[in-house]
Protein backbone atom coordinates (compact mmCIF):
# COMPACT_ATOMS: atom_id res chain seq x y z
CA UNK A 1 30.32 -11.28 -98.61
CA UNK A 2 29.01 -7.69 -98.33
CA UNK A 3 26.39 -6.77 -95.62
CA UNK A 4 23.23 -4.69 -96.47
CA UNK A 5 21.37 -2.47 -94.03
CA UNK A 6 17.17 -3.84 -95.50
CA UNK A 7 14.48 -1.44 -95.10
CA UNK A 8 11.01 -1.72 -94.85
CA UNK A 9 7.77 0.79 -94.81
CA UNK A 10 6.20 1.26 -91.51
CA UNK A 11 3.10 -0.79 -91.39
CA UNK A 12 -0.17 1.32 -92.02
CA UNK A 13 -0.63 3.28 -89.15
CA UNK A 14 2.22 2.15 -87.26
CA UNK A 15 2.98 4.34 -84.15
CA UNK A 16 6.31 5.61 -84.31
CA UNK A 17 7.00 7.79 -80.65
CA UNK A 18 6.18 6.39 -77.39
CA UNK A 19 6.56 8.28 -73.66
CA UNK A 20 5.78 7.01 -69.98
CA UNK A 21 2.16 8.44 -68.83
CA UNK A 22 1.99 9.97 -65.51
CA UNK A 23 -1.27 11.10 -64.40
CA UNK A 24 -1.27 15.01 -64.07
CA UNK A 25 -1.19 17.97 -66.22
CA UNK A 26 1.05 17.23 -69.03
CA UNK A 27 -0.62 17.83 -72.57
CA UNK A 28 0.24 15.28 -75.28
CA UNK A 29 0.52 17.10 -78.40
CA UNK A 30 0.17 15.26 -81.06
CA UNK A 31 -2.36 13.53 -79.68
CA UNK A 32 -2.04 9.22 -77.73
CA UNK A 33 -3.53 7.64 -80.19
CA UNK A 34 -2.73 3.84 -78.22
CA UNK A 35 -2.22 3.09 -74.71
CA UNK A 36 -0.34 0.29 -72.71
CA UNK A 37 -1.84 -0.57 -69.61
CA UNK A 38 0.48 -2.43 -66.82
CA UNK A 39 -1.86 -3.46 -64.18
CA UNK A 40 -5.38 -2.92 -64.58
CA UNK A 41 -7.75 0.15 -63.06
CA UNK A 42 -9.23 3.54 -64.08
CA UNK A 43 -8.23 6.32 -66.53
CA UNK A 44 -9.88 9.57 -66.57
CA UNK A 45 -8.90 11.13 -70.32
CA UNK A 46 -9.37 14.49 -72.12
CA UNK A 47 -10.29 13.83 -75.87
CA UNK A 48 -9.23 16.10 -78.79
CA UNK A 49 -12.48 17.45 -78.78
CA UNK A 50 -11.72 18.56 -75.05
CA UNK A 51 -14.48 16.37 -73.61
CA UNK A 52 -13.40 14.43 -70.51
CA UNK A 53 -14.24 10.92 -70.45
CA UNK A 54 -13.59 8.24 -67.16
CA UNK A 55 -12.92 4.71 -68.28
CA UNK A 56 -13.04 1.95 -65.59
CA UNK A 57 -11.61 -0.92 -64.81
CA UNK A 58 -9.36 -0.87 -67.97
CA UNK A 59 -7.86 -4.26 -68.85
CA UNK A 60 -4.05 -4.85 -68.89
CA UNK A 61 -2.85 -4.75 -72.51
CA UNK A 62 -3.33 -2.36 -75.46
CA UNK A 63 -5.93 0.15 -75.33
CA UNK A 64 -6.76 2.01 -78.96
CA UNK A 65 -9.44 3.67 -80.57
CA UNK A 66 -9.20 7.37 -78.99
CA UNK A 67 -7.50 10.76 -79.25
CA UNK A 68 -5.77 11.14 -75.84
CA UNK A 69 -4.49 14.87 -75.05
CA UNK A 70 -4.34 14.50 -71.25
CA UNK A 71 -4.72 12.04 -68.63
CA UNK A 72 -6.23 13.72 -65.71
CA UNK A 73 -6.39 10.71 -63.16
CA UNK A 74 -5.27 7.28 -63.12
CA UNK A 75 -5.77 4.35 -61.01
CA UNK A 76 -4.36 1.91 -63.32
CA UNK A 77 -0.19 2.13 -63.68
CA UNK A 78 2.27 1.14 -65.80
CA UNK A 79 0.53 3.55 -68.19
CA UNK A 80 2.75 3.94 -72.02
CA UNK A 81 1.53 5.75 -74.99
CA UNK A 82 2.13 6.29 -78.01
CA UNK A 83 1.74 8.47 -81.17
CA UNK A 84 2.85 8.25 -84.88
């Protein structure tokens, strides 16, 4: 019986990279385009369009919809994003 390797397409918009998120300086080129939050709290973000924006009390769970370059402060941990 011979064994083949089966490939499939990324689903539409799938993200493909992911990294841990500390809080600081670090600039996330190409830009987060999902976040996982851990335990619950508040983010302070940089968009794409450099604006800074402070989002509070977060929920635990997937967090999607914005262009993330940077995020400046955190009060919520457990922080992973990700990227295609």
């Amino acid at each position: 019986m011979a064994l083949y390797a089966v490939t499939a397409p990324l689903p539409e918009g799938a993200e493909q990279h992911g990294t841990i998120i500390t809080a600081g300086t670090t600039t996330y080129q190409p830009a987060l385009t999902k976040i996982w939050v851990g335990v619950t709290g508040n983010l302070t973000v940089t968009l794409v369009s450099g604006d800074s924006v402070t989002l509070t009390n977060v929920p635990v769970g997937m967090f999607t919809g914005l262009a993330i370059t940077n995020v400046t402060t955190a009060t919520a941990t457990g922080l992973v994003g990700f990227w295609v």
